[in-house]
Protein backbone atom coordinates (compact mmCIF):
# COMPACT_ATOMS: atom_id res chain seq x y z
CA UNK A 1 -12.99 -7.72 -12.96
CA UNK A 2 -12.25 -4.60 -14.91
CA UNK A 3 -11.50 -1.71 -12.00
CA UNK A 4 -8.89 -3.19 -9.81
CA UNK A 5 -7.56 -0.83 -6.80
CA UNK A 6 -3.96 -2.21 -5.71
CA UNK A 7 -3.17 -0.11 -2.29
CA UNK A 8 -0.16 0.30 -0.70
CA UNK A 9 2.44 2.71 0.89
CA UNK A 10 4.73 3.45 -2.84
CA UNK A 11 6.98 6.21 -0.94
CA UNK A 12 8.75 2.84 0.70
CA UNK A 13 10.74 0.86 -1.96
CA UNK A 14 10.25 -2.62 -0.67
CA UNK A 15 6.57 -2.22 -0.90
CA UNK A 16 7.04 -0.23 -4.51
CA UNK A 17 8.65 -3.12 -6.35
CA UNK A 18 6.15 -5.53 -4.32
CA UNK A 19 3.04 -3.42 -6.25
CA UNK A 20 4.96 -3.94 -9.39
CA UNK A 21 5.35 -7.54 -9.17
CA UNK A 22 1.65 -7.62 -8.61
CA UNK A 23 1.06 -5.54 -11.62
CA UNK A 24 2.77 -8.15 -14.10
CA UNK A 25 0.30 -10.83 -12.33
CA UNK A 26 -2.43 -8.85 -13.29
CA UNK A 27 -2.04 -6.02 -16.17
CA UNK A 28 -3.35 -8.55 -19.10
CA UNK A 29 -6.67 -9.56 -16.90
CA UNK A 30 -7.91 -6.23 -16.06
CA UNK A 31 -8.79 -2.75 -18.21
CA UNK A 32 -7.82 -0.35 -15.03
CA UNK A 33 -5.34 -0.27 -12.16
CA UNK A 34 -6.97 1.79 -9.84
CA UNK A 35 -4.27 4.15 -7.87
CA UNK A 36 -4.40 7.19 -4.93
CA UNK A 37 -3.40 10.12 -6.65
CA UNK A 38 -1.44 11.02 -3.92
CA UNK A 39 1.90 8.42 -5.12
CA UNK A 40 1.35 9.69 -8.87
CA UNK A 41 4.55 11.80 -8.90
CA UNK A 42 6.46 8.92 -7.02
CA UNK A 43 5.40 6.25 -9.50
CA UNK A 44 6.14 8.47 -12.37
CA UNK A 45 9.76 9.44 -10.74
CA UNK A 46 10.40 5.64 -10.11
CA UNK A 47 9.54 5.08 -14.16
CA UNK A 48 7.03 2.54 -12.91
CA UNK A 49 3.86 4.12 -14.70
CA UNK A 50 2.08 1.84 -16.75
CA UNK A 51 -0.97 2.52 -19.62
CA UNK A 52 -3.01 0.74 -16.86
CA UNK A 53 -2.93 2.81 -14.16
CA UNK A 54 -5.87 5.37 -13.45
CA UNK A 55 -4.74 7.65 -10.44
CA UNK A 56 -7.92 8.71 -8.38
CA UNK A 57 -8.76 10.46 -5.43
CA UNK A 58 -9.42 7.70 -2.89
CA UNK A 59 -13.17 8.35 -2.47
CA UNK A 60 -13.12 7.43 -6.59
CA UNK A 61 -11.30 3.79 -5.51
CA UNK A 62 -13.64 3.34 -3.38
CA UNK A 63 -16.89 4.08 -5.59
CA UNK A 64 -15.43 2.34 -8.71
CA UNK A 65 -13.17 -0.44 -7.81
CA UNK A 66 -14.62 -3.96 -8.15
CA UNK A 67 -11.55 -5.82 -5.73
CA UNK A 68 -8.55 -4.40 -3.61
CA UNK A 69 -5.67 -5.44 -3.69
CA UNK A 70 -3.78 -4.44 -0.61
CA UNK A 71 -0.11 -4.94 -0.06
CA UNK A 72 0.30 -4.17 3.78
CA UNK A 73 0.00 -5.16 7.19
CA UNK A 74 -3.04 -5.24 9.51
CA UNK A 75 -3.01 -1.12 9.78
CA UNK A 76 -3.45 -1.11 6.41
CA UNK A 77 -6.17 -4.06 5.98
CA UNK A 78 -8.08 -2.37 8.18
CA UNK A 79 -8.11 0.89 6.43
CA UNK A 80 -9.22 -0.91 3.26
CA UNK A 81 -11.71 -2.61 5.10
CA UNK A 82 -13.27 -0.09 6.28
CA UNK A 83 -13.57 1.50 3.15
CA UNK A 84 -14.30 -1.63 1.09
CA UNK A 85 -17.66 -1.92 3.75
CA UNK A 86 -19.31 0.74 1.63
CA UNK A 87 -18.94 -0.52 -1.63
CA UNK A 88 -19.01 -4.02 -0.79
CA UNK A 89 -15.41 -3.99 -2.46
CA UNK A 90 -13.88 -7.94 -1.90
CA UNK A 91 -10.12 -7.23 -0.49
CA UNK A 92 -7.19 -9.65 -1.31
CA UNK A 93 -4.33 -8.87 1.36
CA UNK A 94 -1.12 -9.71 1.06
CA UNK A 95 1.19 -9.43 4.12
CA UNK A 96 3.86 -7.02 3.82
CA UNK A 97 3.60 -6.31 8.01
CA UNK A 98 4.58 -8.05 10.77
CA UNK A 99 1.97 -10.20 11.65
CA UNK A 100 -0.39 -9.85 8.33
CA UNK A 101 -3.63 -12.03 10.45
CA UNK A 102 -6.29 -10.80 8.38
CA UNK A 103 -3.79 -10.94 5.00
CA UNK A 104 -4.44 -14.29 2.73
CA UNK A 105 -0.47 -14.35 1.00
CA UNK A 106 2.44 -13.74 1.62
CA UNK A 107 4.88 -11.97 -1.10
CA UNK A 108 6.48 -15.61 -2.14
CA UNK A 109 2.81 -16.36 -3.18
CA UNK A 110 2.09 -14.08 -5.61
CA UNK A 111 1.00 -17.20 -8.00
CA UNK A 112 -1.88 -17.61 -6.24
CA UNK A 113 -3.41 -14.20 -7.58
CA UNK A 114 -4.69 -15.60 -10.95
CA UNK A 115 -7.26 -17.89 -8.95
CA UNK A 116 -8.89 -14.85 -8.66
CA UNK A 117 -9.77 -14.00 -12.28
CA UNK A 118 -10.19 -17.66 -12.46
CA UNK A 119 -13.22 -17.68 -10.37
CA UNK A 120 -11.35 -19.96 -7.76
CA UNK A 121 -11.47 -18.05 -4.34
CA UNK A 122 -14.13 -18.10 -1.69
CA UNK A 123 -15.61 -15.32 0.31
CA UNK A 124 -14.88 -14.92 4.04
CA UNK A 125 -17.36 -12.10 5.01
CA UNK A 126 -16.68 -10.57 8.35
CA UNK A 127 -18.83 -8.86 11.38
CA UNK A 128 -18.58 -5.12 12.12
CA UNK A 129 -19.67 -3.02 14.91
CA UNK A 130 -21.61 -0.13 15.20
CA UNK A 131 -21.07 2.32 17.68
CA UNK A 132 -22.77 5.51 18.54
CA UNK A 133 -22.46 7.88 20.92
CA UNK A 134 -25.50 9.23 22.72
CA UNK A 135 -25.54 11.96 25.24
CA UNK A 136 -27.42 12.12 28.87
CA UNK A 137 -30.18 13.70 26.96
CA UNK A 138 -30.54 10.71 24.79
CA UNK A 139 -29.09 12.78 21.74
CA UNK A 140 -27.11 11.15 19.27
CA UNK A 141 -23.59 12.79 19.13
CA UNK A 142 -21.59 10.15 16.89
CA UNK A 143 -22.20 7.47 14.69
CA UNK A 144 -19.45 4.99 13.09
CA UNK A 145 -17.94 1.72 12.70
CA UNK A 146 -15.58 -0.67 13.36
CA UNK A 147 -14.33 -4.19 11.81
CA UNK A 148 -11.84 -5.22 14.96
CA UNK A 149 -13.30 -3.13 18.05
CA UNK A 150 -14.09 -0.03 19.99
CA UNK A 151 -11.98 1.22 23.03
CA UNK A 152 -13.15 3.18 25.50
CA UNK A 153 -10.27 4.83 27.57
CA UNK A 154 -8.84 8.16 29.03
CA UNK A 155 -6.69 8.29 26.40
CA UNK A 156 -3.08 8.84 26.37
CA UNK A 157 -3.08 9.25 30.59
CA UNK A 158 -2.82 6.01 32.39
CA UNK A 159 -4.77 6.30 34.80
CA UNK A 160 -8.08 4.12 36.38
CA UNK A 161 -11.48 5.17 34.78
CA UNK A 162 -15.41 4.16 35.52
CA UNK A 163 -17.80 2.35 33.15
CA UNK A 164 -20.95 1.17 33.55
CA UNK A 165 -21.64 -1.39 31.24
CA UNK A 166 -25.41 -2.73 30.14
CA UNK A 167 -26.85 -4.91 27.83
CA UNK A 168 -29.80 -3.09 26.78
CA UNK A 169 -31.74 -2.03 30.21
CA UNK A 170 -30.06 -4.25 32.36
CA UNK A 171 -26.85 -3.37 34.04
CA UNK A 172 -24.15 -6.02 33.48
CA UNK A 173 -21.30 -4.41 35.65
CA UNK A 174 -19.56 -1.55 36.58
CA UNK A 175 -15.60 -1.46 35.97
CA UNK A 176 -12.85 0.21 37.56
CA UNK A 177 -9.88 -0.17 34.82
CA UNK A 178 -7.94 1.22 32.13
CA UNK A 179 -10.50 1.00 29.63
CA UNK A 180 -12.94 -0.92 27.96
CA UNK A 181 -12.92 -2.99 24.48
CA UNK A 182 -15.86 -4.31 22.66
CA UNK A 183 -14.16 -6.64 19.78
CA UNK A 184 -15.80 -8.35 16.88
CA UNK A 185 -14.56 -12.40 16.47
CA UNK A 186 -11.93 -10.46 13.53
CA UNK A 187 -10.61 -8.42 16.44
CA UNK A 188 -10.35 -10.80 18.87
CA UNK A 189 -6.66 -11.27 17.95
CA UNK A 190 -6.06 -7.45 17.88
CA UNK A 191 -6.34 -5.32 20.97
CA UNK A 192 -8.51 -7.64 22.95
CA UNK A 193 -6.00 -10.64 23.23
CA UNK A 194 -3.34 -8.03 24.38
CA UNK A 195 -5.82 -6.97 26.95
CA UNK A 196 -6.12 -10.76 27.95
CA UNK A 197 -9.76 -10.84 26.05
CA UNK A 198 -10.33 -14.64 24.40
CA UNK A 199 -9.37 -15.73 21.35
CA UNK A 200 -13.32 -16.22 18.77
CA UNK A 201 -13.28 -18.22 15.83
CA UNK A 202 -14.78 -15.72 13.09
CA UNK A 203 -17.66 -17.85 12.52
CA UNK A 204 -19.07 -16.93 15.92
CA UNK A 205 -21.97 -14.62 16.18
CA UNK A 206 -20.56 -12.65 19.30
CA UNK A 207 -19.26 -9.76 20.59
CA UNK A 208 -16.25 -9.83 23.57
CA UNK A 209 -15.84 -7.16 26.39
CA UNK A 210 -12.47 -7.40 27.63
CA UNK A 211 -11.74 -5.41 30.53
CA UNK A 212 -8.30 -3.22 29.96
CA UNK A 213 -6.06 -3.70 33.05
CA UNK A 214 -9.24 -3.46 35.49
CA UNK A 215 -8.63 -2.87 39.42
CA UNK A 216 -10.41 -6.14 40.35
CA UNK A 217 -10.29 -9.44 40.96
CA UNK A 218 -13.75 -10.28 39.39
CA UNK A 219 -13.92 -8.58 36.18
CA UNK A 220 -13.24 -10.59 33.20
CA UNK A 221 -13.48 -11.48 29.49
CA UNK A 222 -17.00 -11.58 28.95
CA UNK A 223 -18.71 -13.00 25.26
CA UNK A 224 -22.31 -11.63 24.08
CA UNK A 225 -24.26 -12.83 21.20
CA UNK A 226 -24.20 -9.90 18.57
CA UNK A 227 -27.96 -9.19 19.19
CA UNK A 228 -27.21 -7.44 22.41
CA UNK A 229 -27.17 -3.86 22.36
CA UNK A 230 -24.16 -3.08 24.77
CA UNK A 231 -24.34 0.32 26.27
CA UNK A 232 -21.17 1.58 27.85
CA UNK A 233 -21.90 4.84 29.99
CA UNK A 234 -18.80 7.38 31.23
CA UNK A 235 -19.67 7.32 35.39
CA UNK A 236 -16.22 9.02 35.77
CA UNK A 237 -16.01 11.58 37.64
CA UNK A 238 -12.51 12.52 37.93
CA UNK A 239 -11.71 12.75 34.55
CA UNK A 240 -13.17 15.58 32.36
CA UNK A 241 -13.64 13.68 29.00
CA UNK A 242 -12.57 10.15 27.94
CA UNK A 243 -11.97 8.53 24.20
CA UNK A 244 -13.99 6.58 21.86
CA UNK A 245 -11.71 5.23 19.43
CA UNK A 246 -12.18 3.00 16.53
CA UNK A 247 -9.97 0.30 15.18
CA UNK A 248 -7.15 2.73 16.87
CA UNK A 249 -8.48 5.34 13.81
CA UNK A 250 -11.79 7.49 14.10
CA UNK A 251 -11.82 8.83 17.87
CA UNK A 252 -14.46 10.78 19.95
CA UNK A 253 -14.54 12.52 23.11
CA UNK A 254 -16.66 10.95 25.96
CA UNK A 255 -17.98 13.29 28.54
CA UNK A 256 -19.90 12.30 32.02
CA UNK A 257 -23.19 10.82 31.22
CA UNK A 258 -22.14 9.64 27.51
CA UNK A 259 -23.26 6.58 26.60
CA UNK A 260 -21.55 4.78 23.99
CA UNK A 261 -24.22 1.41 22.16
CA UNK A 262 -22.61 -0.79 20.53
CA UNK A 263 -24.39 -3.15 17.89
CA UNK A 264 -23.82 -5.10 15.06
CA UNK A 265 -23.61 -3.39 12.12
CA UNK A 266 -25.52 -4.11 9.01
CA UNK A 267 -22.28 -3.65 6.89
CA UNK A 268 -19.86 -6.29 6.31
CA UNK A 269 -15.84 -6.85 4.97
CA UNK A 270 -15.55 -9.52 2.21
CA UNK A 271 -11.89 -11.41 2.06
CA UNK A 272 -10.62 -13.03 -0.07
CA UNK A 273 -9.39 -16.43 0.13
CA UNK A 274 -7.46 -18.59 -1.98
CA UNK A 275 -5.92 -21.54 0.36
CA UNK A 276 -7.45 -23.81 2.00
CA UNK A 277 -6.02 -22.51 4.95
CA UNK A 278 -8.37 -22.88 8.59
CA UNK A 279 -8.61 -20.36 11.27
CA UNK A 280 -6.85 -22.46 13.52
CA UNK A 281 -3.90 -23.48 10.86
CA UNK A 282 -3.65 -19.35 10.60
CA UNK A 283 -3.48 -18.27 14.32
CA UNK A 284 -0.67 -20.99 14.76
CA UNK A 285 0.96 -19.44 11.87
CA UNK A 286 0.92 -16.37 13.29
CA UNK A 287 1.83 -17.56 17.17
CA UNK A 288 -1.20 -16.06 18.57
CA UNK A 289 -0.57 -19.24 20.62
């Protein structure tokens, strides 16, 4: 690997030296350290600049890099991964949040990078969504998507919103709640386990609906194979617009009649992984239970 993008907030210090301690793993193995542009004049105050580092506007890291490095939390794995998706960039995480699921190290195991040049990692490629918005016309308005899920809600007001909720032509229910989540396996231990939504080994071929606080005693967790094409319609009437919003990023207004479909999407995220580490070893790691 030649291009290698190492990502990371450099205005906080902790995560700073972190990025340099990766850099001395990895300077002799690759040609260019790939860097936003936007921390040039930090690294260069902090003395940290190095004959390796190419700074480049972030759509450049994401053309040209050939792995990512990422030294973060979930926020910022997901903003890599989303990226990454284009390219088909591999990202190596390394947990620098507070829960760091979809990370593979942690900042005591910064060994473990040189398995990478070595050849010795596997790939764990990941589901996304697609979601699109269509209008009561059948006109499409919106068009993204998503590696952990897509929320439907009334935004930042609490209060009780309708959904109509289809798989294809045939209505599935209709939902009286908070909001609604459509989560990959990845995001099953994001937003949809808060919401009470199962917990999906990532080798699954599905899709959850969890429910956001609904106001009934029958609505629950429900799991569809990713060849459904969910279509979640706004039937409220009460409120003027809801929210489409994206792995808690990209967000779209929903008026009455909207429709949002939700399919799997033909891109993918490749991680990284270096331990022989199970899905079940990780989510007791992390407490999910």
């Amino acid at each position: 690997m030649k291009r290698v993008a190492l990502i990371t907030n450099y205005n906080i210090p902790e995560k700073l030296a972190a990025a340099m301690k990766v850099v001395e793993r990895i300077a002799e193995r690759v040609e260019q350290i790939l860097i936003p542009v936007s921390y040039k004049e930090r690294i260069l105050r902090s003395k940290n600049h190095r004959s390796e580092f190419r700074y480049c506007a972030q759509e450049e890291i994401d053309r040209e890099a050939e792995l990512m490095i990422v030294l973060g939390g979930d926020g910022f794995m997901l903003d890599a991964a989303r990226r990454g998706a284009l390219s088909e960039i591999p990202i190596l995480g390394i947990n620098m949040g507070r829960v760091g699921y979809m990370t593979e190290l942690e900042i005591d195991e910064l060994d473990l990078i040189e398995r990478v040049f070595d050849g010795a990692y596997r790939i764990d490629e990941r589901t996304m969504l697609q979601a699109e918005v269509q209008s009561r016309s059948g006109q499409n308005k919106f068009s993204s998507y998503a590696l952990n899920e897509a929320a439907i809600t009334n935004g930042s007001a609490a209060r009780i919103v309708d959904l109509e909720l289809s798989d294809g032509d045939e209505l599935v229910y209709t939902y009286r709640a908070d909001g609604l989540l459509v989560a990959t396996p990845t995001g099953s231990t994001a937003y949809s386990l808060s919401a009470g939504g199962p917990i999906v080994d990532p080798k699954l071929s599905c899709f959850c609906v969890t429910p956001i606080c609904p106001h009934s005693l029958l609505a629950r967790p429900l799991v569809f194979p990713d060849t459904a094409e969910l279509r979640i319609k706004n039937i409220c009437t009460r409120e003027k617009v809801l929210h489409l919003t994206l792995d808690g990023r990209a967000t779209f207004d929903l008026y009455f009649g909207d429709t949002v479909v939700v399919t799997k999407s033909s891109k993918t995220v490749k991680l990284i992984r270096l331990k022989e580490e199970s899905f079940y070893a990780k989510i007791r790691m992390k407490k999910f239970v």
